[in-house]
Each structure stands twice: as structure tokens, then as C-alpha cells.
PDB file of N, CA and C in Angstrom:
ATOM      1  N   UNK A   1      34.770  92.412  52.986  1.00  0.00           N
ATOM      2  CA  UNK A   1      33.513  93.000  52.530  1.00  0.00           C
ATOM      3  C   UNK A   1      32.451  91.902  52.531  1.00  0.00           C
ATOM      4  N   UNK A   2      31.607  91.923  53.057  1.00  0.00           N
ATOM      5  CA  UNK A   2      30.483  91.240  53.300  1.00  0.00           C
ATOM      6  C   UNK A   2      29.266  91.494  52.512  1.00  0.00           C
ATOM      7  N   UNK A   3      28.600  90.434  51.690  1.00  0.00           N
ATOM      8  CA  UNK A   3      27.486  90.752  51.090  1.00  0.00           C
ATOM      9  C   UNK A   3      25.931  90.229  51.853  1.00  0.00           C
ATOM     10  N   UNK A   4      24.857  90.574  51.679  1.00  0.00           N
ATOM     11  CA  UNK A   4      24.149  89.950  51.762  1.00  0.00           C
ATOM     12  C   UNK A   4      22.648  90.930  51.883  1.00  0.00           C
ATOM     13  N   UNK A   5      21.437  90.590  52.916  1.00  0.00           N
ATOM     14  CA  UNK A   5      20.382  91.217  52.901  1.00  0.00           C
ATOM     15  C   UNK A   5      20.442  92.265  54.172  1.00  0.00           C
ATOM     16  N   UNK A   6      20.098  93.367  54.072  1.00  0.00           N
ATOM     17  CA  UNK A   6      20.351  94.124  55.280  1.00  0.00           C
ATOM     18  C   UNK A   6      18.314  94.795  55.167  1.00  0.00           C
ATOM     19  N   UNK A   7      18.362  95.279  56.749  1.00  0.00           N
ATOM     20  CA  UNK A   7      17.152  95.989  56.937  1.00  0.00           C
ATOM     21  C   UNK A   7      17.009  97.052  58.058  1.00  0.00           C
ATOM     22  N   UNK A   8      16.322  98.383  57.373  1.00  0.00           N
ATOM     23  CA  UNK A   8      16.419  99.007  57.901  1.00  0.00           C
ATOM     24  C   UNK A   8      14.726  99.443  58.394  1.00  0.00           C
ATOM     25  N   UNK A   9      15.237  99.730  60.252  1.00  0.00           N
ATOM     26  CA  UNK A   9      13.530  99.706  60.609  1.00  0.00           C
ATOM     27  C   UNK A   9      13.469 101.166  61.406  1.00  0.00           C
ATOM     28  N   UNK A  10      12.347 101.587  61.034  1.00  0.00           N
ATOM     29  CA  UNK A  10      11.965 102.918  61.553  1.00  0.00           C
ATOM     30  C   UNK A  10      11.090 102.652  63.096  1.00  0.00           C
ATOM     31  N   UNK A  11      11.920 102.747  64.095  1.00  0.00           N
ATOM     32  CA  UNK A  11      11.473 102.645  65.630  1.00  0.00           C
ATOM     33  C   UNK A  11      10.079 103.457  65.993  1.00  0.00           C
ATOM     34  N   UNK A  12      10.098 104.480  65.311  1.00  0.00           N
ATOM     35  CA  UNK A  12       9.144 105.547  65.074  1.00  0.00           C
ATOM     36  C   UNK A  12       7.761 104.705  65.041  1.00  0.00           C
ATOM     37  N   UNK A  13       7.158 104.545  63.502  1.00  0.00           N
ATOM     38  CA  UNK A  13       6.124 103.924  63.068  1.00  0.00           C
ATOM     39  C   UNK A  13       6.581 102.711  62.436  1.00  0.00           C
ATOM     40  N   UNK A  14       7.381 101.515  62.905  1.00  0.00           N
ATOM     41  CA  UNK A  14       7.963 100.405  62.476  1.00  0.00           C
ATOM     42  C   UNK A  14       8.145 100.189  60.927  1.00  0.00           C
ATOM     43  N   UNK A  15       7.746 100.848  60.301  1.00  0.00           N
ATOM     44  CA  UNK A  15       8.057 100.602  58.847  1.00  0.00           C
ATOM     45  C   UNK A  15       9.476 100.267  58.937  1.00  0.00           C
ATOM     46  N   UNK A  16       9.328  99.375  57.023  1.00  0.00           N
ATOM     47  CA  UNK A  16      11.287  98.946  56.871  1.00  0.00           C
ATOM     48  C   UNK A  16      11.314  98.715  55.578  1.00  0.00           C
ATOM     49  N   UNK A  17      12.544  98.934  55.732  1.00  0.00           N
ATOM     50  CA  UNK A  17      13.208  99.023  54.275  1.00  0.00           C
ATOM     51  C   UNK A  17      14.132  98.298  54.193  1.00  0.00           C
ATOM     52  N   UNK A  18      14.305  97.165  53.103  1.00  0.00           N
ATOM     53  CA  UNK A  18      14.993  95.835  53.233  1.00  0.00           C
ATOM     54  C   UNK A  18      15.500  95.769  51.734  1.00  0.00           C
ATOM     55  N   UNK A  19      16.977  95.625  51.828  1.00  0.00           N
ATOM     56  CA  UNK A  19      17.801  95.683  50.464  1.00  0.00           C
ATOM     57  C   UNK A  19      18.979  95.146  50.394  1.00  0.00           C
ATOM     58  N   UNK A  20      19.413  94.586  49.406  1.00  0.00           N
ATOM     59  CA  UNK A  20      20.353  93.832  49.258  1.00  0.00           C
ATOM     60  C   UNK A  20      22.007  94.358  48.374  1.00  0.00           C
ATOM     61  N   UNK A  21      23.028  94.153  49.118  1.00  0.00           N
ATOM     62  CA  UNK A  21      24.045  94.518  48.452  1.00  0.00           C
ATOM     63  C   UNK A  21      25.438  93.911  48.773  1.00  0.00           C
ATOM     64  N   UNK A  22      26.124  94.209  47.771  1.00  0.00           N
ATOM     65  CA  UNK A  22      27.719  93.353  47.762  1.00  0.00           C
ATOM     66  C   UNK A  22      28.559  93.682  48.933  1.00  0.00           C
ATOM     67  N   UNK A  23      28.091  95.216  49.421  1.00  0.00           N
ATOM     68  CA  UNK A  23      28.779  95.565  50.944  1.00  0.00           C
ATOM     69  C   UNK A  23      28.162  96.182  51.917  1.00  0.00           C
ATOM     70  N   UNK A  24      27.713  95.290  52.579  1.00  0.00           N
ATOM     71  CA  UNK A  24      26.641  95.678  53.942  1.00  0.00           C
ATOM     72  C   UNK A  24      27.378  96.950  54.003  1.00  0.00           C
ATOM     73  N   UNK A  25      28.084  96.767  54.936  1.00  0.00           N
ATOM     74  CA  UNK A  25      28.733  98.216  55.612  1.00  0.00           C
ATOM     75  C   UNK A  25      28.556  99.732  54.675  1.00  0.00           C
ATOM     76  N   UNK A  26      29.120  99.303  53.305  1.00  0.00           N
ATOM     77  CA  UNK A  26      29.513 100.024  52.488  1.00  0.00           C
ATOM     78  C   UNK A  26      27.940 101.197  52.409  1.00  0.00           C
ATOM     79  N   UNK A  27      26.720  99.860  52.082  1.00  0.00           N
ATOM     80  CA  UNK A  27      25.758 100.684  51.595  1.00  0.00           C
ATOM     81  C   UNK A  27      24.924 101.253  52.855  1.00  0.00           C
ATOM     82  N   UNK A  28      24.962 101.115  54.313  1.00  0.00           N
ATOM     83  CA  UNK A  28      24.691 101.549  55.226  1.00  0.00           C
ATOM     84  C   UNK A  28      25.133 103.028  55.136  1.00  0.00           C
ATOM     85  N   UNK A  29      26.646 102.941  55.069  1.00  0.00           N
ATOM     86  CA  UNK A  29      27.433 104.294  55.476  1.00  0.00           C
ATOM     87  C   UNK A  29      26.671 105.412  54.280  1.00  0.00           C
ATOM     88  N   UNK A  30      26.217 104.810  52.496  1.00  0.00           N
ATOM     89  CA  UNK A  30      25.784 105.276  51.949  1.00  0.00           C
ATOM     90  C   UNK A  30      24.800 105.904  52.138  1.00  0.00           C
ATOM     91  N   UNK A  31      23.623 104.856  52.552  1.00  0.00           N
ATOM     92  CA  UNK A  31      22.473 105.437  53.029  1.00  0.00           C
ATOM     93  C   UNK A  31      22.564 106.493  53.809  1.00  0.00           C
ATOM     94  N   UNK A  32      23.161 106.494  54.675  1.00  0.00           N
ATOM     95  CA  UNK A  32      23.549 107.749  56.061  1.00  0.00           C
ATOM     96  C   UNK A  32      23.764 108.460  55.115  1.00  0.00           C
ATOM     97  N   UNK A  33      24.982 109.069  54.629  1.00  0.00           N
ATOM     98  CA  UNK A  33      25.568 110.187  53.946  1.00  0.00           C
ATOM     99  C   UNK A  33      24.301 111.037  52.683  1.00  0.00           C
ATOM    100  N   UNK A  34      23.305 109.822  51.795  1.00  0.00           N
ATOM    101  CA  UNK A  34      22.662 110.556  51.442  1.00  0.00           C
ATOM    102  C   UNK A  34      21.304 111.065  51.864  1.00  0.00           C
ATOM    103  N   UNK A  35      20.741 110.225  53.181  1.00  0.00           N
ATOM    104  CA  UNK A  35      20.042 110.706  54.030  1.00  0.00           C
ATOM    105  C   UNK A  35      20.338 112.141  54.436  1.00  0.00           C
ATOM    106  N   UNK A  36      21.583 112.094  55.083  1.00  0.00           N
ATOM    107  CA  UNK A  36      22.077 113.392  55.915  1.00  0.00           C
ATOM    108  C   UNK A  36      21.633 114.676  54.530  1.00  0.00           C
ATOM    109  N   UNK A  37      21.692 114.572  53.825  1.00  0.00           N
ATOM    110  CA  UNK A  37      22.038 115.619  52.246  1.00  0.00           C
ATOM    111  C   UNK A  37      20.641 115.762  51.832  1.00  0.00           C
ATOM    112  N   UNK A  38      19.934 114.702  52.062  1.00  0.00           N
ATOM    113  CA  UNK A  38      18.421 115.013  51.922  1.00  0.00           C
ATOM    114  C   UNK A  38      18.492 114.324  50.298  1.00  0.00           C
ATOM    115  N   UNK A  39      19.087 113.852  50.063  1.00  0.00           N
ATOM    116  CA  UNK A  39      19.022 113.190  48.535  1.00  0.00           C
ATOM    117  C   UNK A  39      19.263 112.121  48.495  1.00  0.00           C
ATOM    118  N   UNK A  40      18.456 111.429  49.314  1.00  0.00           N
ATOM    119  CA  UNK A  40      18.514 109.364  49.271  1.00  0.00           C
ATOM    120  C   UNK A  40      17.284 109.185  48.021  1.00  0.00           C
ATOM    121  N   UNK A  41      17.608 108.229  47.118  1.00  0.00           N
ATOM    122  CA  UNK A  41      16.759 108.040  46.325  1.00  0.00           C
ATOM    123  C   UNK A  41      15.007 107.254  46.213  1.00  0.00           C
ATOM    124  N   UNK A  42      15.568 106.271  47.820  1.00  0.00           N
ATOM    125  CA  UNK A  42      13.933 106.326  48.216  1.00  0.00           C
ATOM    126  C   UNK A  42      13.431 107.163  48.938  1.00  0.00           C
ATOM    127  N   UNK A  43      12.110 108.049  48.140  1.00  0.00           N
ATOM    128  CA  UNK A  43      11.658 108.656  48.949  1.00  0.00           C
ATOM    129  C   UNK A  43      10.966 108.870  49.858  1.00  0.00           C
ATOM    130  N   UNK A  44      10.340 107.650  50.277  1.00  0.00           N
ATOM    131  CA  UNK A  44       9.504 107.136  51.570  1.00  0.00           C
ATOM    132  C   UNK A  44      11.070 107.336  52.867  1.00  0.00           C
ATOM    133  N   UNK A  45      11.552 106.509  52.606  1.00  0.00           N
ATOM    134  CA  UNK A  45      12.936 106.484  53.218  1.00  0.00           C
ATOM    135  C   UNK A  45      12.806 107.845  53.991  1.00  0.00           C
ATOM    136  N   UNK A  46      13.388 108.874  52.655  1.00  0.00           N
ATOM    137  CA  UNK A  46      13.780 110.132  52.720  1.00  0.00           C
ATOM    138  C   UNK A  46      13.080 110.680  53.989  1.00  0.00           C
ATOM    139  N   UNK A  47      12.106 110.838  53.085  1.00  0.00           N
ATOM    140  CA  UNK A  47      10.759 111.217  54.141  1.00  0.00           C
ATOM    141  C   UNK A  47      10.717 111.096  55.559  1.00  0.00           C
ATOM    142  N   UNK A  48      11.094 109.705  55.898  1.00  0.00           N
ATOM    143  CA  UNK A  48      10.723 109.259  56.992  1.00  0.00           C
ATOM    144  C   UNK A  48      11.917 109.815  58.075  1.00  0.00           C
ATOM    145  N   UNK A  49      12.919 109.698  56.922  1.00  0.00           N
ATOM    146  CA  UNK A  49      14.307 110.242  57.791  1.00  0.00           C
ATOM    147  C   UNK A  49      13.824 111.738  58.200  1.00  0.00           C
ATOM    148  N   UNK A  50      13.474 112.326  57.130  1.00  0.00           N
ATOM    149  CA  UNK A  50      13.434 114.098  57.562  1.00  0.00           C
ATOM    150  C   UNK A  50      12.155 114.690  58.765  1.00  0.00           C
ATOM    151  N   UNK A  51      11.220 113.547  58.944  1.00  0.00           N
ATOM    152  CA  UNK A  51      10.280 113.768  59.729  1.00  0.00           C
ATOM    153  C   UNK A  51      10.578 112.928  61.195  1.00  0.00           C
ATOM    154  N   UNK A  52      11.400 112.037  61.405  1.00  0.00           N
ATOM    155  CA  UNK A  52      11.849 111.211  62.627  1.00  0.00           C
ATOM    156  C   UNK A  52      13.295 111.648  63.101  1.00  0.00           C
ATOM    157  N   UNK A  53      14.366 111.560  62.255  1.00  0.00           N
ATOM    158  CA  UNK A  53      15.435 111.617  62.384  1.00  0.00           C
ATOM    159  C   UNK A  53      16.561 110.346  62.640  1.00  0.00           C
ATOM    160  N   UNK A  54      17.442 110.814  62.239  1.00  0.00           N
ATOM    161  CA  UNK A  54      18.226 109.576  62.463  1.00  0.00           C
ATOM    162  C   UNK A  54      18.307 108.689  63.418  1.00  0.00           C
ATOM    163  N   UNK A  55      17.705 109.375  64.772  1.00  0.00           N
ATOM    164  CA  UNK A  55      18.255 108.637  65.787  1.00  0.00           C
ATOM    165  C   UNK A  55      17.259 107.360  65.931  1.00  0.00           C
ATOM    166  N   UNK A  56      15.901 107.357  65.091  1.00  0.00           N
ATOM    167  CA  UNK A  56      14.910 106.781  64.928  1.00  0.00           C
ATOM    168  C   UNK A  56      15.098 105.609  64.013  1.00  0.00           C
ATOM    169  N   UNK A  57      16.171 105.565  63.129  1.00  0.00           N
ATOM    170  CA  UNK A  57      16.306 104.369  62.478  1.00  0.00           C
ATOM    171  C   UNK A  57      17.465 103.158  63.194  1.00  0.00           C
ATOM    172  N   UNK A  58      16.991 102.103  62.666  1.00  0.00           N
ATOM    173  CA  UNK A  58      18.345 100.920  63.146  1.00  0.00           C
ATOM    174  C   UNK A  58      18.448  99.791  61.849  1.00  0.00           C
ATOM    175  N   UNK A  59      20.143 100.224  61.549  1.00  0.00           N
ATOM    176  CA  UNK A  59      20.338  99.174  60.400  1.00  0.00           C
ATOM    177  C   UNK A  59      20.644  97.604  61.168  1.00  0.00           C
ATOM    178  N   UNK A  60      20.119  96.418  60.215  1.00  0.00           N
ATOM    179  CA  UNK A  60      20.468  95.105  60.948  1.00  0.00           C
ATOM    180  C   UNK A  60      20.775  94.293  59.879  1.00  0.00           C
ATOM    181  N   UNK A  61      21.516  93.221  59.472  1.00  0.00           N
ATOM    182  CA  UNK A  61      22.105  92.499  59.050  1.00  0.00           C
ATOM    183  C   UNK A  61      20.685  91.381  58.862  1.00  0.00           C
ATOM    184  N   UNK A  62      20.329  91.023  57.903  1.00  0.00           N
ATOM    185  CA  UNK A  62      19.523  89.647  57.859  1.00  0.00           C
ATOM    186  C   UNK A  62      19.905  88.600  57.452  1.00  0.00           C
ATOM    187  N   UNK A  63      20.928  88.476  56.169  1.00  0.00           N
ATOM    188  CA  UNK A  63      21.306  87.003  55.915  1.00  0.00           C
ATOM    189  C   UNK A  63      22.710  87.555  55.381  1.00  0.00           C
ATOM    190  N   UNK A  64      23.912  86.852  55.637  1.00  0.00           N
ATOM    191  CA  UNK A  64      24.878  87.014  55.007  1.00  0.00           C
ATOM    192  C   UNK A  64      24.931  86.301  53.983  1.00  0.00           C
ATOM    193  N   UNK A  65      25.198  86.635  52.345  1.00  0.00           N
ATOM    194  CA  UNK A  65      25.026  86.075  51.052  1.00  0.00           C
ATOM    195  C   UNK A  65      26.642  85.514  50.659  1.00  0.00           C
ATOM    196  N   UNK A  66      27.040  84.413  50.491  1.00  0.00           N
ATOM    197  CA  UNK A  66      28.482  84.348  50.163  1.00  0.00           C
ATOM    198  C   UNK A  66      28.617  84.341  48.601  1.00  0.00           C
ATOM    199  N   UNK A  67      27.480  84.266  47.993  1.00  0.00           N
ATOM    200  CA  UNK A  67      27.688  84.419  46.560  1.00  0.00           C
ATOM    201  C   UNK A  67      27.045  85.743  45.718  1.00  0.00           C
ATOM    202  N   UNK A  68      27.416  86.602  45.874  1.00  0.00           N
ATOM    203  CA  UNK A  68      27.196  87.905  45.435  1.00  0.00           C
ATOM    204  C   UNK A  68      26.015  87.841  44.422  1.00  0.00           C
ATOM    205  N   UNK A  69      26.357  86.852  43.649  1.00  0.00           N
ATOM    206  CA  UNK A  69      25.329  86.855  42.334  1.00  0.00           C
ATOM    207  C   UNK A  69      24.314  86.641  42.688  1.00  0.00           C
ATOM    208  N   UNK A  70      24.065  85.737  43.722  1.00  0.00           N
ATOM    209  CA  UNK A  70      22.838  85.293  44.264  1.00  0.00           C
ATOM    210  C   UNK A  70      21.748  86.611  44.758  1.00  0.00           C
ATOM    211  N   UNK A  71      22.246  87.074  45.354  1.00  0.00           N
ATOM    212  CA  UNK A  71      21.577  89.109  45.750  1.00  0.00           C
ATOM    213  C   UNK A  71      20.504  89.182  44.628  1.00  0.00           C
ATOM    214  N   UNK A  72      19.528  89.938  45.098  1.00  0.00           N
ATOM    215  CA  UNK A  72      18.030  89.721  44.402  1.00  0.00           C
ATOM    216  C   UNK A  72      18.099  91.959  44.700  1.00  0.00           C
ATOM    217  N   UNK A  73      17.717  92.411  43.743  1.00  0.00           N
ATOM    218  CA  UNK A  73      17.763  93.758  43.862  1.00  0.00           C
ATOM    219  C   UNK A  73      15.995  94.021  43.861  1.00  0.00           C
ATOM    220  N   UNK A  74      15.622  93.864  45.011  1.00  0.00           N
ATOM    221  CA  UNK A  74      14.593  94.505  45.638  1.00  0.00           C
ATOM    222  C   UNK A  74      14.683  95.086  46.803  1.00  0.00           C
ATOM    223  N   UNK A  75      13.748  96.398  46.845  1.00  0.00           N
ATOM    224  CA  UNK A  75      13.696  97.568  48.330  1.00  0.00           C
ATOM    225  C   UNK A  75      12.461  97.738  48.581  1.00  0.00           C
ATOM    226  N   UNK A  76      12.216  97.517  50.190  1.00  0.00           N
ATOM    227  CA  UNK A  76      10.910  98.472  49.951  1.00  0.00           C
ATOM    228  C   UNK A  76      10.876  98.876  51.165  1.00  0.00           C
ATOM    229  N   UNK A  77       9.927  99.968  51.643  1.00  0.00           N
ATOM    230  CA  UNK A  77      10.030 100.614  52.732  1.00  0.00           C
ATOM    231  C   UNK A  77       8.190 100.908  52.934  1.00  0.00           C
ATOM    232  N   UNK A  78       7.846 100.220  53.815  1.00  0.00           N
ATOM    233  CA  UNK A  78       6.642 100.276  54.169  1.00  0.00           C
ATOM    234  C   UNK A  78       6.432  99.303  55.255  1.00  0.00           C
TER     235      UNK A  78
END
């Protein structure tokens, strides 16, 4: 399980949304699943998903964090 900063960019109108967590993978697959349901809790995100579609976003890896604690809990999507 890999921690660190991940970002997600809308190909569409380049906006991104950049967030940090204890399992890259983990919170990707999250994001998807509550995207798909229409109940992701950012709602810019949301939004952007329900007006582009999935095929319009790309998740990317920015820094791998080896000390979990270190992770800074900020998001933003703009």
C-alpha cells in the first residue's frame, strides 16, 4: 500500500483536484465508485464528473510519501 499525493485532472477544462492519502490505489478506486453513484463528496468534482464523464478524467501519482504522518489533508478542485 502506497501513500502519498495523488492528482486528479479534468482533460475537459483542465481543472484538478489534488489529495492526499495512506492508499493511492485504494482512494482512486474510491473516488470512481462514488463518482459512478453520484455521491462523491466534492462537489465541484461531482459536477464535473456528471457533465464530462469519466472518460475525461486521469488519476496521476505526484509524490510517493513513506511516512504516512507526514500527508497534509488538503483537496481542491479548480
Amino acid at each position: 500500500m502506497a501513500s502519498g499525493v495523488y492528482r486528479i485532472t479534468n482533460r475537459e477544462n483542465r481543472k484538478i483536484y489534488v489529495g492526499s492519502t495512506k492508499d493511492l490505489f485504494g482512494r482512486w478506486n474510491t473516488h470512481l465508485r462514488l463518482l459512478r453513484k453520484g455521491i462523491n463528496p466534492c462537489l465541484r468534482l461531482q459536477e464535473a464528473y456528471n457533465e464530462f464523464g469519466e472518460e475525461a478524467f486521469v488519476f496521476m501519482i505526484i509524490e510517493i510519501v513513506k511516512d504516512k504522518y507526514k500527508l497534509k489533508k488538503e483537496n481542491k478542485f479548480g
